[in-house]
Protein backbone atom coordinates (compact mmCIF):
# COMPACT_ATOMS: atom_id res chain seq x y z
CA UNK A 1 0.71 -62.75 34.86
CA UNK A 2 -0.28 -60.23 37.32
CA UNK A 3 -3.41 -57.90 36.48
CA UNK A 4 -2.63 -54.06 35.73
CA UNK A 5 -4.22 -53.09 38.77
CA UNK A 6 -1.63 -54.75 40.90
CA UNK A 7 1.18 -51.97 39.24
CA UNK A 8 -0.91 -48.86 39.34
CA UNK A 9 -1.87 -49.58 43.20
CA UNK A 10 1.60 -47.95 43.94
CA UNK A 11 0.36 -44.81 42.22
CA UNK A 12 -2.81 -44.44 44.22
CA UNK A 13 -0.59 -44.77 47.04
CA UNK A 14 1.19 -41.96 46.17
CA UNK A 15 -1.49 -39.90 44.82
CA UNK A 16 -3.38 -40.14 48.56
CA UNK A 17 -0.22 -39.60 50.28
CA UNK A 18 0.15 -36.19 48.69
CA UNK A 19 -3.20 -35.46 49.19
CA UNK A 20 -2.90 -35.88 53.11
CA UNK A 21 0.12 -33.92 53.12
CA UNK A 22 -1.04 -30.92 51.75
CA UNK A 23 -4.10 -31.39 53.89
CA UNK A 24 -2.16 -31.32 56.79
CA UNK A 25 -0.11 -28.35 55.25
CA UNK A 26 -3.60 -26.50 55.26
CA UNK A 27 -4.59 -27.29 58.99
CA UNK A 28 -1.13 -26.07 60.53
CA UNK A 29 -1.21 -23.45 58.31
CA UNK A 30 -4.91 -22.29 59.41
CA UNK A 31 -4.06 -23.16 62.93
CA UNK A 32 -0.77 -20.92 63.29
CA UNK A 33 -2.57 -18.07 61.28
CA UNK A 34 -6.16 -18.37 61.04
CA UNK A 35 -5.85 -17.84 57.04
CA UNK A 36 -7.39 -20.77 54.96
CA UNK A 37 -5.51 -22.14 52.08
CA UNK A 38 -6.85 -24.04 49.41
CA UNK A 39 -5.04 -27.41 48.69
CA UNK A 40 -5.12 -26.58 45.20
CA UNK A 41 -2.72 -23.55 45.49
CA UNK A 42 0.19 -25.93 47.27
CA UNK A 43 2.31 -27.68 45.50
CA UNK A 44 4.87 -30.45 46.94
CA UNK A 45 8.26 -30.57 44.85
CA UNK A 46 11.07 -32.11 47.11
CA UNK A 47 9.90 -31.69 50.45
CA UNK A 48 9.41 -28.29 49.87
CA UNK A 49 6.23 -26.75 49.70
CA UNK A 50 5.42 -23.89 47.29
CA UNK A 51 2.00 -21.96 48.31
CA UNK A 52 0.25 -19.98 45.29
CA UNK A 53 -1.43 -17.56 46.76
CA UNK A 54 -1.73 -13.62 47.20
CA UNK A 55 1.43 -11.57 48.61
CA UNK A 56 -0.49 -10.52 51.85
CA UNK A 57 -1.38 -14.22 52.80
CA UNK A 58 1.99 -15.30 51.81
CA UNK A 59 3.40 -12.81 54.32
CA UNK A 60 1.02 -14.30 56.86
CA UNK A 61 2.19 -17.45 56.21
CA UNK A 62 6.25 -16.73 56.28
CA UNK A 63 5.93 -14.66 59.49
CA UNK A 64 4.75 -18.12 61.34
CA UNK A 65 6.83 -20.22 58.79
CA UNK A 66 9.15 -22.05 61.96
CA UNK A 67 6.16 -22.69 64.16
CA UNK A 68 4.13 -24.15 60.85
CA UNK A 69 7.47 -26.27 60.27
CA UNK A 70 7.76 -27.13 64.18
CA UNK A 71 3.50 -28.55 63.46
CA UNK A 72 4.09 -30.45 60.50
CA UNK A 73 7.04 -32.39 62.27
CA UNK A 74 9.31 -33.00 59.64
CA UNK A 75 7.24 -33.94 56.97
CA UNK A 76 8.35 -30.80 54.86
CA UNK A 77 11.47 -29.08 54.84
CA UNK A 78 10.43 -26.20 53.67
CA UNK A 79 7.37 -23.55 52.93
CA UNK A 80 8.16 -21.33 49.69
């Protein structure tokens, strides 16, 4: 019998893996635009992020959308 750790190992996997998506999400974003995002206010749902924050930093964000795309190198489809 194999100890619980062994099963939940694929979780932490995934749980990091996020995590250093949206932290690369927040680096090409501040790069293109020179506004800082929290991690908290992305969320990853299908390749497509979704960023929770204000209209005017949104805007930001959407105006540079292809070039922020073009940075992350297909790791997203999509910025929402």
């Amino acid at each position: 019998m194999q100890p619980i750790k062994n099963f939940l190992e694929k979780f932490r996997n995934i749980i990091r893996s996020d995590k250093e998506l949206k932290n690369k999400i927040v680096e090409s974003i501040q790069k293109e635009t020179s506004v800082r995002v929290s991690e908290s206010k992305i969320k990853i749902k299908e390749n497509t992020a979704f960023i929770q924050e204000n209209p005017i930093v949104k805007s930001e964000i959407f105006i540079k959308k292809e070039k922020i795309l073009i940075a992350l190198k297909g790791l997203i489809r999509d910025l929402r």
